[in-house]
N, C-alpha and C. Protein backbone atom coordinates (compact mmCIF):
# COMPACT_ATOMS: atom_id res chain seq x y z
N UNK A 1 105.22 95.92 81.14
CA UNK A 1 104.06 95.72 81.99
C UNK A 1 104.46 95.13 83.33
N UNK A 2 105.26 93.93 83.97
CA UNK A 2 105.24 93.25 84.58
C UNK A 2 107.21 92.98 84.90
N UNK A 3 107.45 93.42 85.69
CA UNK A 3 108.65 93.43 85.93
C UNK A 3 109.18 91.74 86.10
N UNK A 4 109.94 91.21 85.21
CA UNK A 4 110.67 90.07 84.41
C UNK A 4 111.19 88.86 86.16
N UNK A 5 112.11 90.11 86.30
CA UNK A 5 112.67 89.57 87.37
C UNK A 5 112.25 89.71 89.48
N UNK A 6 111.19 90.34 89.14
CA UNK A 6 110.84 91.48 90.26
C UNK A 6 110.81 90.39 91.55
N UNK A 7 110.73 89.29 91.82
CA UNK A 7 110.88 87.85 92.74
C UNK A 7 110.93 86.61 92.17
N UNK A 8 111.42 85.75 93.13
CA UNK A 8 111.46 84.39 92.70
C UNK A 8 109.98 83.65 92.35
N UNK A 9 109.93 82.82 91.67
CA UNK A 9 108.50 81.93 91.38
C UNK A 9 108.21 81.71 92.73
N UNK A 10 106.78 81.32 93.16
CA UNK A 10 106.21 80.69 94.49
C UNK A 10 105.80 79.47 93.91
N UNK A 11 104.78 78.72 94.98
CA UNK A 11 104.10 77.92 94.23
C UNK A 11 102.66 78.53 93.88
N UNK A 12 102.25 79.14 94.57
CA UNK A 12 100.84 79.59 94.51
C UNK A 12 100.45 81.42 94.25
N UNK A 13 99.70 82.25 93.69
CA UNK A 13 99.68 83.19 93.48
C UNK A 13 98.17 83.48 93.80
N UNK A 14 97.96 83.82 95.46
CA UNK A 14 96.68 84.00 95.27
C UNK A 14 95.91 85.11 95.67
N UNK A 15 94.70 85.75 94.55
CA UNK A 15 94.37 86.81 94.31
C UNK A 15 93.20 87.13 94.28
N UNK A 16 92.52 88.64 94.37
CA UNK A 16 91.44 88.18 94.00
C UNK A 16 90.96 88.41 92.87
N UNK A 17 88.96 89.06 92.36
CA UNK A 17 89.09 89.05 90.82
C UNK A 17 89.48 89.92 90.24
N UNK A 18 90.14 91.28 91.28
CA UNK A 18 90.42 92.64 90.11
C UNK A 18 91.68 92.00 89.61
N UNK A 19 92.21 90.67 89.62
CA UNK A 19 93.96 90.55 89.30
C UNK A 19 93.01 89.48 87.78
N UNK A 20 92.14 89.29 87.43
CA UNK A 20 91.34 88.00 86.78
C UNK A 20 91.75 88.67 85.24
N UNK A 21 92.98 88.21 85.00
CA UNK A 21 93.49 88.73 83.42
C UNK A 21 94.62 87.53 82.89
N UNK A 22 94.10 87.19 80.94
CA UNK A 22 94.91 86.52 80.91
C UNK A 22 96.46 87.00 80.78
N UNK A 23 96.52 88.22 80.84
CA UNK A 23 97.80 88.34 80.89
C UNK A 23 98.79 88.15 82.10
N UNK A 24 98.41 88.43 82.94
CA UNK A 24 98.99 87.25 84.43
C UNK A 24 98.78 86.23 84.32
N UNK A 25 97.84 85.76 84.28
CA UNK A 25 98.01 84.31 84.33
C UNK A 25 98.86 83.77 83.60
N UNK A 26 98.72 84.19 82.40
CA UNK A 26 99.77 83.59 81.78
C UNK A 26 101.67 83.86 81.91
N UNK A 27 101.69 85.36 82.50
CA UNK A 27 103.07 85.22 82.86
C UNK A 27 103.36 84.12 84.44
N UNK A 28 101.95 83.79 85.28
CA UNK A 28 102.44 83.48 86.22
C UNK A 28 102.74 82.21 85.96
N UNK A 29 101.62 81.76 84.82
CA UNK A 29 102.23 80.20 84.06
C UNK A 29 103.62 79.91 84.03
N UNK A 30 104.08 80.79 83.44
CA UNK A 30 105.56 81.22 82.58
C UNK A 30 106.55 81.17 83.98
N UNK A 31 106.18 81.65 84.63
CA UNK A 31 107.14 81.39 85.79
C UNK A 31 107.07 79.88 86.44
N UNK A 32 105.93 79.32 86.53
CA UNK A 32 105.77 78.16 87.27
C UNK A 32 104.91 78.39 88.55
N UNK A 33 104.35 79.16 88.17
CA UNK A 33 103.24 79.69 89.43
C UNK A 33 101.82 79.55 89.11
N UNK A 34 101.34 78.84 90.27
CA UNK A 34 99.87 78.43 89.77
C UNK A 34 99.22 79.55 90.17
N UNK A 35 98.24 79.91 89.48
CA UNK A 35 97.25 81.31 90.14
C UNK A 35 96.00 80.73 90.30
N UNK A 36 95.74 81.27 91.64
CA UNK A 36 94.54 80.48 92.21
C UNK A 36 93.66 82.31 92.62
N UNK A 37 92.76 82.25 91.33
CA UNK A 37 92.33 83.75 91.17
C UNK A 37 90.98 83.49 90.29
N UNK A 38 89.68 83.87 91.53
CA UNK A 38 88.31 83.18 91.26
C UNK A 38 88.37 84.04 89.79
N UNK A 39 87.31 83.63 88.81
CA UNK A 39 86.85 84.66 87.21
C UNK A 39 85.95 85.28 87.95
N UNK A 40 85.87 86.69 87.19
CA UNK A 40 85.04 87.63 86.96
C UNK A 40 83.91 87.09 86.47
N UNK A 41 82.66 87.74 87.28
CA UNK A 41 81.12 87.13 86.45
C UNK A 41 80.81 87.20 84.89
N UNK A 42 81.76 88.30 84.32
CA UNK A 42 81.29 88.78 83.38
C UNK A 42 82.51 87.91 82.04
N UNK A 43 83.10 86.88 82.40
CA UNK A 43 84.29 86.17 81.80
C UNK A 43 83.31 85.26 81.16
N UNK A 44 83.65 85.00 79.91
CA UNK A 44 82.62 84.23 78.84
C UNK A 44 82.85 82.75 79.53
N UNK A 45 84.33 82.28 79.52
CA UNK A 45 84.31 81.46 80.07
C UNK A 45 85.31 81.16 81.13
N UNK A 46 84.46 80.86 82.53
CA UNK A 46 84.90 80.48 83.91
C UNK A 46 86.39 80.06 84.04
N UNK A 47 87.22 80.33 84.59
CA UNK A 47 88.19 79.30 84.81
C UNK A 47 87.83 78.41 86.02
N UNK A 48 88.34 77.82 86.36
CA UNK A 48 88.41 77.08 87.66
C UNK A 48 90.00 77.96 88.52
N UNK A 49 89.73 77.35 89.89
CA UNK A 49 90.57 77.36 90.98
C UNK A 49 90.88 76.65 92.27
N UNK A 50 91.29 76.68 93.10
CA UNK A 50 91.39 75.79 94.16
C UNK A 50 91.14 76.54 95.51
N UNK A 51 89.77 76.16 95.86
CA UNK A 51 88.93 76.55 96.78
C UNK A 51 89.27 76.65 98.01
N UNK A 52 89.91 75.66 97.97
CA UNK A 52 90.46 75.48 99.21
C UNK A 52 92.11 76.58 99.78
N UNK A 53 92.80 76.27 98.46
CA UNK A 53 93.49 77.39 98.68
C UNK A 53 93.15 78.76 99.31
N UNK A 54 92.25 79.34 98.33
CA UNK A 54 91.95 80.66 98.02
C UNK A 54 90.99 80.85 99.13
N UNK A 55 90.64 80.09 100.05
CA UNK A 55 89.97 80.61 101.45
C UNK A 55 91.12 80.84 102.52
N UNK A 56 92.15 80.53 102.43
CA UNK A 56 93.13 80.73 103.34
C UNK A 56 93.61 82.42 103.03
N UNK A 57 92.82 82.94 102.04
CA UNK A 57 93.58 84.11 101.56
C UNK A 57 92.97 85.11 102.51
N UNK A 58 91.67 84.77 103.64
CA UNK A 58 90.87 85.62 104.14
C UNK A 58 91.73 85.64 105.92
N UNK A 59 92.93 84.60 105.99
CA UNK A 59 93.91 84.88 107.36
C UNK A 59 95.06 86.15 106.76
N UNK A 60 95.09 86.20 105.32
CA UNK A 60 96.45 86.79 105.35
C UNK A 60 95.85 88.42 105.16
N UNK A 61 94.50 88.52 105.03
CA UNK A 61 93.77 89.80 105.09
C UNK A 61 93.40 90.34 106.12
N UNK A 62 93.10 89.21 107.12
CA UNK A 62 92.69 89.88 108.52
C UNK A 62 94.06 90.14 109.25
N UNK A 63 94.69 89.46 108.58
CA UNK A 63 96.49 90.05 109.51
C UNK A 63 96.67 91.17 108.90
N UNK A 64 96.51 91.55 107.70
CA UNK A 64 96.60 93.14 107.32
C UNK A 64 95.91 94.20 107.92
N UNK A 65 94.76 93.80 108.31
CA UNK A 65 93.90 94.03 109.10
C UNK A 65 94.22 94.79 110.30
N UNK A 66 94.45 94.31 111.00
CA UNK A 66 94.91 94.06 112.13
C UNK A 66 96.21 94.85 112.09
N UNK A 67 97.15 94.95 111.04
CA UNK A 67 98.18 95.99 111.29
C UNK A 67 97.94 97.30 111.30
N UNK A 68 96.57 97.35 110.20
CA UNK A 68 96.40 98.70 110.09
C UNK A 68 95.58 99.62 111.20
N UNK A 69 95.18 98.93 112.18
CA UNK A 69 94.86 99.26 113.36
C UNK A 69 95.92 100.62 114.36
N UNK A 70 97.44 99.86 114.20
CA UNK A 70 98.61 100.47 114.48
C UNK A 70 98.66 101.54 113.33
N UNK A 71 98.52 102.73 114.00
CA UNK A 71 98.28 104.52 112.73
C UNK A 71 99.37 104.01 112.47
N UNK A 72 100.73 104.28 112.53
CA UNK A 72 102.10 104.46 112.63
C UNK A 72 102.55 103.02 111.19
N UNK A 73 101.92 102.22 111.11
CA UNK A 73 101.85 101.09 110.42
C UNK A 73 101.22 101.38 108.87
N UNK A 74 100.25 101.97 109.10
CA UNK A 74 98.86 101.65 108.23
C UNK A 74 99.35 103.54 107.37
N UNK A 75 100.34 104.35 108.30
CA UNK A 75 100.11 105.86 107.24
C UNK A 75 102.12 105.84 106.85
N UNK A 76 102.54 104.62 107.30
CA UNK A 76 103.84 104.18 107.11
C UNK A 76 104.75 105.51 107.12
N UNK A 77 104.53 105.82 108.97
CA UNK A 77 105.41 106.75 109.54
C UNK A 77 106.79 106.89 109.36
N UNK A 78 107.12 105.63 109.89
CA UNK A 78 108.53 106.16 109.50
C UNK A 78 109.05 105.22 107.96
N UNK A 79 109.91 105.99 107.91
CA UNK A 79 110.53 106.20 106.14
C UNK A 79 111.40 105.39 106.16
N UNK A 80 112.01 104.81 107.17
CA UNK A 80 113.24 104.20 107.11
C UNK A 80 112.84 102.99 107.29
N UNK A 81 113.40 101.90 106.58
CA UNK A 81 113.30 100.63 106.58
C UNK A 81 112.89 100.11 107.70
N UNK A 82 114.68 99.81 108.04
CA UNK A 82 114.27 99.21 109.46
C UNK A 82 113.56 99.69 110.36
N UNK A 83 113.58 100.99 110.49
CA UNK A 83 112.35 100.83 111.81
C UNK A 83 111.15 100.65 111.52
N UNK A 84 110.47 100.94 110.08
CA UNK A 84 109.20 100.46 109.48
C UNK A 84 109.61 98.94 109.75
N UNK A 85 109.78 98.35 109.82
CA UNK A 85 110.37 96.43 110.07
C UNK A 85 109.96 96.13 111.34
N UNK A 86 110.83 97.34 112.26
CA UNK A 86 111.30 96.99 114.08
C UNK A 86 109.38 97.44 113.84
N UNK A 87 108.90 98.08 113.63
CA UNK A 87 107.38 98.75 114.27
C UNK A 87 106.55 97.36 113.83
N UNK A 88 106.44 96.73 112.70
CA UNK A 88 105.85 96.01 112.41
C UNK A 88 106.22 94.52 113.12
N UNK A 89 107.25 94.35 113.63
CA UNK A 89 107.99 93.52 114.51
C UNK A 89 106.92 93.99 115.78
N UNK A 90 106.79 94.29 116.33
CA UNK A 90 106.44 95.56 118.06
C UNK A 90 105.18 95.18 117.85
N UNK A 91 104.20 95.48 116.59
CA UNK A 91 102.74 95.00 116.23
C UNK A 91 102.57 93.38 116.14
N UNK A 92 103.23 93.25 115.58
CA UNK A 92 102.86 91.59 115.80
C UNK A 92 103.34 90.95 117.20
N UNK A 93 104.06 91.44 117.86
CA UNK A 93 104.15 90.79 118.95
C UNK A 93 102.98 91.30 119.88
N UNK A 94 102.40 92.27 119.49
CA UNK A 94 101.81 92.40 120.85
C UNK A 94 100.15 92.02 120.71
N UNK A 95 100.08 92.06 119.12
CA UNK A 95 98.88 91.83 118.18
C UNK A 95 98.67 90.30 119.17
N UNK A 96 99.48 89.39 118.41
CA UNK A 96 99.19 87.90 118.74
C UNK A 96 100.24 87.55 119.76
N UNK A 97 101.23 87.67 120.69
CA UNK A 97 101.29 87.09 121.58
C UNK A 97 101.09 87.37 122.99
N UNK A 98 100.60 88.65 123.31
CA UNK A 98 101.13 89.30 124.09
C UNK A 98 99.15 89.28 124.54
């Protein structure tokens, strides 16, 4: 199901409710990763989460956002690593500093 080794533990794993299964959670337990992943309405019983966390999850969406603006980004033109990297490099600079 869940590839063993696929990254290192984080501290935080945060998601939203289509990820709301105990079977993640519990491997993310297993790693040492807290999952901060609201329940499904329909979950007999609620878990809790950290609210505060899991509102920060709505900057790392609008930066996705925002890439997919760039076609070349968002229909992942080119095939090759690095320049899929260098393009996404080129978007963020011009996204936010420029």
């Amino acid at each position: 199901m869940l590839a063993i080794n696929a990254a290192p533990p984080s501290e935080y794993l945060v998601a939203d409710k289509g990820y709301d299964s105990n079977a993640l959670r519990s491997w993310l337990i297993e790693r040492g990763t807290t999952p901060v992943i609201p329940s499904k309405s329909n979950r007999k019983v609620q878990i809790e989460h950290d609210r505060q966390i899991y509102r920060q999850r709505n900057v790392v969406e609008r930066m996705f956002c925002r890439f997919k603006d760039w076609r070349r980004v968002a229909t992942r033109f080119d095939r090759n690593i690095k320049t899929f990297m260098a393009t996404i490099a080129i978007a963020a600079i011009v996204t936010w500093w420029l």
